[in-house]
PDB file of N, CA and C in Angstrom:
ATOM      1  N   UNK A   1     129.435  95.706 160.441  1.00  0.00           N
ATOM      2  CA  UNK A   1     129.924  96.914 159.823  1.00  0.00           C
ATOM      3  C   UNK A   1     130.018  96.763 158.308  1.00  0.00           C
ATOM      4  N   UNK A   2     130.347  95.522 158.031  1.00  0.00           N
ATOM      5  CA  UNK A   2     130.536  95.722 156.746  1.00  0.00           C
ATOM      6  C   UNK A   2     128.829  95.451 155.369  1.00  0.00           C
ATOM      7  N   UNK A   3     127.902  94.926 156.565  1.00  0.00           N
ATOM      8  CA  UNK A   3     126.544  95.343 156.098  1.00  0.00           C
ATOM      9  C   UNK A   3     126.401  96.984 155.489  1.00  0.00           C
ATOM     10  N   UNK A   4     126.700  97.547 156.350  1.00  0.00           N
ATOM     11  CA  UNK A   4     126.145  99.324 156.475  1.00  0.00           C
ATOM     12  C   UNK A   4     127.233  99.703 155.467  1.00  0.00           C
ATOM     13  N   UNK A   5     128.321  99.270 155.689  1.00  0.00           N
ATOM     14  CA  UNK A   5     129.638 100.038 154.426  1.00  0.00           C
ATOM     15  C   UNK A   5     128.728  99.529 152.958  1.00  0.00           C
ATOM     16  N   UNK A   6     128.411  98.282 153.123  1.00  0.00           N
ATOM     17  CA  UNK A   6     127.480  97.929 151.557  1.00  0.00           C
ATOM     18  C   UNK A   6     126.555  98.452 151.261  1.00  0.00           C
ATOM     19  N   UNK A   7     125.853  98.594 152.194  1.00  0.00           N
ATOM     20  CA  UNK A   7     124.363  99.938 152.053  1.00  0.00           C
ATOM     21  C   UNK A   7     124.977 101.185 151.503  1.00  0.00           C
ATOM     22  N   UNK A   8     125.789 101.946 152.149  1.00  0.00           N
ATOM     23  CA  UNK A   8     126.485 103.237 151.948  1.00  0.00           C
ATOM     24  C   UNK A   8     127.122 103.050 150.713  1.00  0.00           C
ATOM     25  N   UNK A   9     127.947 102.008 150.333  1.00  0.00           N
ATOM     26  CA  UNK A   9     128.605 102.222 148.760  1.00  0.00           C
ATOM     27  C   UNK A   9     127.475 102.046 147.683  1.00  0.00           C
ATOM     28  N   UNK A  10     126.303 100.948 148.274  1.00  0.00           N
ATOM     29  CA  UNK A  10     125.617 100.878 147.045  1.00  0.00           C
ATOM     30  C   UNK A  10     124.462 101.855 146.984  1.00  0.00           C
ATOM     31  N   UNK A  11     124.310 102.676 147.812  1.00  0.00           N
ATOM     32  CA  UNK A  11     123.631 104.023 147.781  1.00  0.00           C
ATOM     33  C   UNK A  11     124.076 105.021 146.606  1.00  0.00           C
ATOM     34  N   UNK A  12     125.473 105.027 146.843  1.00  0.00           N
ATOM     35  CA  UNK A  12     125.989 106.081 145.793  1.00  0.00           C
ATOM     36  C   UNK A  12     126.253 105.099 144.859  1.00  0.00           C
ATOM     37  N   UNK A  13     126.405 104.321 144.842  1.00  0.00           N
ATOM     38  CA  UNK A  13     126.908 103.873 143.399  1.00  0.00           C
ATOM     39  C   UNK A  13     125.796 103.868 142.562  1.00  0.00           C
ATOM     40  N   UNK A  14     124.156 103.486 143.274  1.00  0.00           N
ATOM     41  CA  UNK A  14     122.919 103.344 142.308  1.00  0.00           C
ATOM     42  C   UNK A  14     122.886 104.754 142.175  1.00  0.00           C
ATOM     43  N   UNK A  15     122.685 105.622 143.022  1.00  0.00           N
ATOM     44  CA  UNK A  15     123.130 107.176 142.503  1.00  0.00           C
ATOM     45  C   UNK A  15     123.424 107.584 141.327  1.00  0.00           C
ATOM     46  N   UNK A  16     124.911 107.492 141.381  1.00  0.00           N
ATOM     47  CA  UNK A  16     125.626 107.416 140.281  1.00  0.00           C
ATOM     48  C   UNK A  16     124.753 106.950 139.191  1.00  0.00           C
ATOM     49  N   UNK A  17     124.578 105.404 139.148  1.00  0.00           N
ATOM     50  CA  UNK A  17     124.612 104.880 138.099  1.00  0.00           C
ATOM     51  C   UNK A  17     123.033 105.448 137.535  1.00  0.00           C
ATOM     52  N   UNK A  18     122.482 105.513 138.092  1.00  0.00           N
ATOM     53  CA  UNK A  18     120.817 105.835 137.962  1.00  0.00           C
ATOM     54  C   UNK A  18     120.457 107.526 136.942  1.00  0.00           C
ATOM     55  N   UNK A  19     121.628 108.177 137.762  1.00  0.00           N
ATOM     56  CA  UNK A  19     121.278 109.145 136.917  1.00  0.00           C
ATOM     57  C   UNK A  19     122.682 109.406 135.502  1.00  0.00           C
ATOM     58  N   UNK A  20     123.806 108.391 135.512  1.00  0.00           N
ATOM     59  CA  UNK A  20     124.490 108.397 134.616  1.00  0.00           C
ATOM     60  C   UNK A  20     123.813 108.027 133.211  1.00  0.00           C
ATOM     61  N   UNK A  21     122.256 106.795 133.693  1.00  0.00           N
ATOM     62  CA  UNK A  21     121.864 105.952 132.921  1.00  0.00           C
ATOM     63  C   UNK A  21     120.347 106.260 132.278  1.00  0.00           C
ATOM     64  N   UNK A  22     120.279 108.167 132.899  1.00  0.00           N
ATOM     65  CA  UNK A  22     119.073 108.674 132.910  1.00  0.00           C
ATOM     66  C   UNK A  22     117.668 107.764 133.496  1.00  0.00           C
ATOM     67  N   UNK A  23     117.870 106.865 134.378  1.00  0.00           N
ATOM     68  CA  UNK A  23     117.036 106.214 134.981  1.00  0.00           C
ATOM     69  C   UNK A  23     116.371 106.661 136.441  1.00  0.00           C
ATOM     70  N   UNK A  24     115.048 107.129 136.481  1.00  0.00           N
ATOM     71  CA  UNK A  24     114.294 107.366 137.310  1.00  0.00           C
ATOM     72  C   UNK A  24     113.386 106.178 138.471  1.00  0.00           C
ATOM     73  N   UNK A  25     114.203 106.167 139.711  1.00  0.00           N
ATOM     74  CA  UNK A  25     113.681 105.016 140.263  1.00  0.00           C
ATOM     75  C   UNK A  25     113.882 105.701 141.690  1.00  0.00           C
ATOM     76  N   UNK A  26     112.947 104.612 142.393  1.00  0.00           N
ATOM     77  CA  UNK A  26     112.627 105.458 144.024  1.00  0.00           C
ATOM     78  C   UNK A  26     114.249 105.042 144.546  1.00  0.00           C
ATOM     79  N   UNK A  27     113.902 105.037 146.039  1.00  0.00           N
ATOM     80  CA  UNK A  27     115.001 105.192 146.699  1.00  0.00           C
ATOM     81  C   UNK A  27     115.334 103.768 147.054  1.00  0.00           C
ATOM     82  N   UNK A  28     114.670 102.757 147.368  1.00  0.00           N
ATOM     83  CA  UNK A  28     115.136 101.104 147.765  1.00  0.00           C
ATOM     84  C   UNK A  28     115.534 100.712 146.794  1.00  0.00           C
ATOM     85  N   UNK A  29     114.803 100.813 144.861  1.00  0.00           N
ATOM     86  CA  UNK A  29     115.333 100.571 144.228  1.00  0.00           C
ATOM     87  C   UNK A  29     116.986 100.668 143.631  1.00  0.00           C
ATOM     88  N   UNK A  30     117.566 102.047 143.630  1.00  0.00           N
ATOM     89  CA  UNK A  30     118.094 102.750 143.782  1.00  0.00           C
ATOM     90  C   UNK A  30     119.083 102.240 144.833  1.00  0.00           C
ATOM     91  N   UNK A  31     119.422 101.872 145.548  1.00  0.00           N
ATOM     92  CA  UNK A  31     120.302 101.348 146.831  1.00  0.00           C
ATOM     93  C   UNK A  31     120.442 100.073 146.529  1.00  0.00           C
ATOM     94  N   UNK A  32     119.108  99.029 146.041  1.00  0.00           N
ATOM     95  CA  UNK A  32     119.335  97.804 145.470  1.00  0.00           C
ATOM     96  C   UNK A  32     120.091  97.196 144.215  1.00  0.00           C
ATOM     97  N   UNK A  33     119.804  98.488 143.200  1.00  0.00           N
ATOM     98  CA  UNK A  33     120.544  98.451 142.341  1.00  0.00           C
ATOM     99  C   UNK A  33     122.547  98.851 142.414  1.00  0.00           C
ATOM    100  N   UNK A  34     122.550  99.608 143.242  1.00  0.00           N
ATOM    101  CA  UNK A  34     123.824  99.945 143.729  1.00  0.00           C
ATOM    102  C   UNK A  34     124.200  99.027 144.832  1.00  0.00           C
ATOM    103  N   UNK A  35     123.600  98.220 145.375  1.00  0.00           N
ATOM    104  CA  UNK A  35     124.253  97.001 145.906  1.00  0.00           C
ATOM    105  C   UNK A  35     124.897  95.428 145.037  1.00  0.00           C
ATOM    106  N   UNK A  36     123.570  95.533 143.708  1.00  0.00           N
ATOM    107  CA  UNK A  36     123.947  94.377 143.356  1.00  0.00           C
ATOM    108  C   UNK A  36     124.925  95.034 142.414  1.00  0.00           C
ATOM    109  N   UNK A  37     125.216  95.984 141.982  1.00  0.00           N
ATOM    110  CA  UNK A  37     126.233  96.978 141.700  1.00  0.00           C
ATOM    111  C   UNK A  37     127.655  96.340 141.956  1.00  0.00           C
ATOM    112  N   UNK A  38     127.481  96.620 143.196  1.00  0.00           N
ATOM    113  CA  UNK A  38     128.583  96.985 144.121  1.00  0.00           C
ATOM    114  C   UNK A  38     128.625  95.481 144.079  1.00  0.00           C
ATOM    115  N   UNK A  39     128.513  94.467 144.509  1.00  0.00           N
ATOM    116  CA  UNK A  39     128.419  92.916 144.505  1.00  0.00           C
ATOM    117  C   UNK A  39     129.343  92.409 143.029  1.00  0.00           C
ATOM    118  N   UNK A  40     128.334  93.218 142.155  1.00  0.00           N
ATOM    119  CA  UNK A  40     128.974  92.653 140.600  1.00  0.00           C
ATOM    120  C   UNK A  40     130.683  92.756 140.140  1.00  0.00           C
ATOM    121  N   UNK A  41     130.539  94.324 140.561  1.00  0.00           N
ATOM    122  CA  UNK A  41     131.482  95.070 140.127  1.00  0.00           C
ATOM    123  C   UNK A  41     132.837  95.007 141.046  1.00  0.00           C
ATOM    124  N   UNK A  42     132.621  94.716 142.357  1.00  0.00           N
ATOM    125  CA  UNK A  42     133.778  94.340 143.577  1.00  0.00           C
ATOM    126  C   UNK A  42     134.599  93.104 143.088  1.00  0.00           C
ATOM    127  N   UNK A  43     133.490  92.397 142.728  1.00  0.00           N
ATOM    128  CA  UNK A  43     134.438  91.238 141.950  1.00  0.00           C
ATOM    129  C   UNK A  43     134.908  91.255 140.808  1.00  0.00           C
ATOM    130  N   UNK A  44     134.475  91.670 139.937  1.00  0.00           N
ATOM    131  CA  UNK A  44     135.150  92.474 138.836  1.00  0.00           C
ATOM    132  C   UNK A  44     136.294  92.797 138.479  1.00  0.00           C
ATOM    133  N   UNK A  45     136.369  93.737 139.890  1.00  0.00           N
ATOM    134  CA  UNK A  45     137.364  95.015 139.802  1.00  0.00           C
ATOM    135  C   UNK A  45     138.397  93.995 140.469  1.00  0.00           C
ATOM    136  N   UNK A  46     138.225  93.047 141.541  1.00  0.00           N
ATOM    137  CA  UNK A  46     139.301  92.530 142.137  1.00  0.00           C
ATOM    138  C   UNK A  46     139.816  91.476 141.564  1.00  0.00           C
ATOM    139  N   UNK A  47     139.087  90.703 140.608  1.00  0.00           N
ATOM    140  CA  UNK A  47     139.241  89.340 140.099  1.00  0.00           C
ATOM    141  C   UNK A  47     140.330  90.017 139.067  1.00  0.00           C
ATOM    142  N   UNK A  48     140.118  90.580 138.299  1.00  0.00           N
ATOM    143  CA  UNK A  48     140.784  90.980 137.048  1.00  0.00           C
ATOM    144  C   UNK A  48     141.604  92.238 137.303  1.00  0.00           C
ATOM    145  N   UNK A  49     141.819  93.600 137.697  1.00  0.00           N
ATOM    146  CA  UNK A  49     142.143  94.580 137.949  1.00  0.00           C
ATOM    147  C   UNK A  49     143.135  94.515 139.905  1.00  0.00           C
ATOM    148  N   UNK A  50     142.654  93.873 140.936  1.00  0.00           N
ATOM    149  CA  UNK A  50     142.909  93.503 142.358  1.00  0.00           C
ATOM    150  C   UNK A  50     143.145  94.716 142.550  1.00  0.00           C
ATOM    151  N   UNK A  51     142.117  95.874 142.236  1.00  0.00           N
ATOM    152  CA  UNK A  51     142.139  96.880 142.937  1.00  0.00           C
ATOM    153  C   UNK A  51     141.416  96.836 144.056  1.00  0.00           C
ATOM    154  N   UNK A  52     141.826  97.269 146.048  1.00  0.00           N
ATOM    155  CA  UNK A  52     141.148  97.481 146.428  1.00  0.00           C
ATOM    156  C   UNK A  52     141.153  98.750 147.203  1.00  0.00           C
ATOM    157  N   UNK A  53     140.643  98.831 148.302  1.00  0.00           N
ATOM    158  CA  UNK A  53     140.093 100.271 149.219  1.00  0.00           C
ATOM    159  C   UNK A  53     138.783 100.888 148.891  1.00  0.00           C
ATOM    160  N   UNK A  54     138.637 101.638 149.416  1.00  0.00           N
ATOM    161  CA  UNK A  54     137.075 102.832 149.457  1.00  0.00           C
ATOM    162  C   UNK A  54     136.853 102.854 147.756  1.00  0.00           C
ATOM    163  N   UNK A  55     137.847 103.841 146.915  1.00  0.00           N
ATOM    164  CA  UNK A  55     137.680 103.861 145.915  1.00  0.00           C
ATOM    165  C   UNK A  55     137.795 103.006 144.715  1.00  0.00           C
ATOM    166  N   UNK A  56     138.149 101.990 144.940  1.00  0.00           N
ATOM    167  CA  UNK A  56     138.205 100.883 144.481  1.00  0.00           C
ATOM    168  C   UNK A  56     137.063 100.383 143.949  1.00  0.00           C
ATOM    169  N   UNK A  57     136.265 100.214 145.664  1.00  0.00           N
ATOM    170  CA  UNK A  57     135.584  99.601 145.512  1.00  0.00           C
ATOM    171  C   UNK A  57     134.405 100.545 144.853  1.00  0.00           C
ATOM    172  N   UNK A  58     134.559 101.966 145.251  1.00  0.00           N
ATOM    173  CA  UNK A  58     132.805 102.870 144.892  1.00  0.00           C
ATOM    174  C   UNK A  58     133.389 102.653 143.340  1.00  0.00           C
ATOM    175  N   UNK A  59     134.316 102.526 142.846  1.00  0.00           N
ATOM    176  CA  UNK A  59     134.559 102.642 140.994  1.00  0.00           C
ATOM    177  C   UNK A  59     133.899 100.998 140.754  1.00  0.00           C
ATOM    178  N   UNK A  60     134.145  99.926 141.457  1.00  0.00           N
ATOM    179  CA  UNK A  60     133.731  98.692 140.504  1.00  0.00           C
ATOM    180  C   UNK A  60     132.341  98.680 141.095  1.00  0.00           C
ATOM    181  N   UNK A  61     131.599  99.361 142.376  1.00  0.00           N
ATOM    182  CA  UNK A  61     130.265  99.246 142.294  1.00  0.00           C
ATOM    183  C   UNK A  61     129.697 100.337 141.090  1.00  0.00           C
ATOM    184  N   UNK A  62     129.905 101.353 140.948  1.00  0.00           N
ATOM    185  CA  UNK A  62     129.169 102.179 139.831  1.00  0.00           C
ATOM    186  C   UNK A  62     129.452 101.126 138.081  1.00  0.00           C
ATOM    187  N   UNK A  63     130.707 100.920 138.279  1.00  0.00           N
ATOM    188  CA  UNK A  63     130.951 100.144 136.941  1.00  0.00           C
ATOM    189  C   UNK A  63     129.569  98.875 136.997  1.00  0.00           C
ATOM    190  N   UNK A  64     129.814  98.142 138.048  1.00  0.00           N
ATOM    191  CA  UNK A  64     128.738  97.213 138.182  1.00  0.00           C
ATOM    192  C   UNK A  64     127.402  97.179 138.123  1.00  0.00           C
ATOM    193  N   UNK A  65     127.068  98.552 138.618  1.00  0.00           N
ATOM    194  CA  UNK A  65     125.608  99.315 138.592  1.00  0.00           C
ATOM    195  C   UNK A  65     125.466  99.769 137.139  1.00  0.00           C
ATOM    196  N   UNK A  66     126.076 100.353 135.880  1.00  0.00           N
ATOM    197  CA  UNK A  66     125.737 100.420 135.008  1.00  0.00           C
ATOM    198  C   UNK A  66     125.518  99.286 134.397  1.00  0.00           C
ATOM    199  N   UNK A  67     126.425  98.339 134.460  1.00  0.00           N
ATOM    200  CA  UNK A  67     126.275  96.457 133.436  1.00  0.00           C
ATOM    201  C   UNK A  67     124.703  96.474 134.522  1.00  0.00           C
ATOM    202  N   UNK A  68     124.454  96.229 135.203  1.00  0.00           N
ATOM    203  CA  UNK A  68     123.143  95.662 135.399  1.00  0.00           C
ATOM    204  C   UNK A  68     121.846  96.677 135.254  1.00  0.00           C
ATOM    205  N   UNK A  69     121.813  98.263 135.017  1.00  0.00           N
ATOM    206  CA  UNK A  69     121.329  98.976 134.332  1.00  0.00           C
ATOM    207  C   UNK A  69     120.908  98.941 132.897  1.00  0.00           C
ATOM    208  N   UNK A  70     122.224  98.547 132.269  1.00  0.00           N
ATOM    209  CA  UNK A  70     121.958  98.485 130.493  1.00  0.00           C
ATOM    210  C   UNK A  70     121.763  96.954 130.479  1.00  0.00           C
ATOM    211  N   UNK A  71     122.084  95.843 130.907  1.00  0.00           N
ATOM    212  CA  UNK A  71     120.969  94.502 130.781  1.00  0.00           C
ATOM    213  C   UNK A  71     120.003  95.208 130.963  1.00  0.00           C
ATOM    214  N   UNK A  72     119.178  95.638 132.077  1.00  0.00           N
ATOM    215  CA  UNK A  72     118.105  95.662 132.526  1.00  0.00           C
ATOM    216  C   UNK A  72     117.363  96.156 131.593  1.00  0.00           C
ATOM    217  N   UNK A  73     118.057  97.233 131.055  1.00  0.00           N
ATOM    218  CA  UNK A  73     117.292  98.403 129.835  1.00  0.00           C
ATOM    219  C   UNK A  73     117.319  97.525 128.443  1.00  0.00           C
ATOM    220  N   UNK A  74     118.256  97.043 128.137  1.00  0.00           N
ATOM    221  CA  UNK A  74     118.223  96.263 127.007  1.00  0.00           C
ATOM    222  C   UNK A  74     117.716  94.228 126.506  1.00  0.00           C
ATOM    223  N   UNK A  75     117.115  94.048 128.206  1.00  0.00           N
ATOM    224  CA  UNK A  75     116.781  92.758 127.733  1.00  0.00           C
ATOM    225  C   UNK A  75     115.575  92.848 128.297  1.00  0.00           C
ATOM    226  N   UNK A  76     115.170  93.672 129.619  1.00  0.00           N
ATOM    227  CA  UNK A  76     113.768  93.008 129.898  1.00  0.00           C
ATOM    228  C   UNK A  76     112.870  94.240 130.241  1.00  0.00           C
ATOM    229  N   UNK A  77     113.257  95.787 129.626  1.00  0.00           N
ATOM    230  CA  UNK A  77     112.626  96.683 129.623  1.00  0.00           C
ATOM    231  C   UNK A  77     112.166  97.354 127.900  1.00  0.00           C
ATOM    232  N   UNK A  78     110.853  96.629 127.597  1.00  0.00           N
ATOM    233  CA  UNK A  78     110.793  96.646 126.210  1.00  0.00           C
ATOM    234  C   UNK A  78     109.625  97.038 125.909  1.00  0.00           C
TER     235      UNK A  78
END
């Protein structure tokens, strides 16, 4: 279960972050990016902040999905 809850948060969170970041990308990308999102940002949010639950967690995956958006855009998309 908690596979599919990670699919589902990092769905919306690359969502989110994809079109917060005006970034055009298919749909695996997009879910991948909102997983490692959601990965980055879960720890993040809990290490420093120990916020958890649903919203917790969809706020430190989108937070997480943008930091690996703007690396992405600013170190190896040139």
């Amino acid at each position: 279960m908690t596979i599919i809850y990670l699919i589902i948060i990092g769905a919306a969170a690359g969502f989110l972050a994809t079109r917060m970041m005006k970034l055009e990308t298919d749909i695996i990308t997009t879910v991948v990016i909102g997983i490692c999102g959601a990965l980055i940002g879960g720890f993040i949010i809990r290490v420093i902040l120990t916020v958890s639950g649903l919203l917790g967690g969809l706020i430190g995956a989108v937070l997480g999905s943008l930091l690996l958006i703007w690396i992405w855009k600013t170190f190896f998309r040139k």
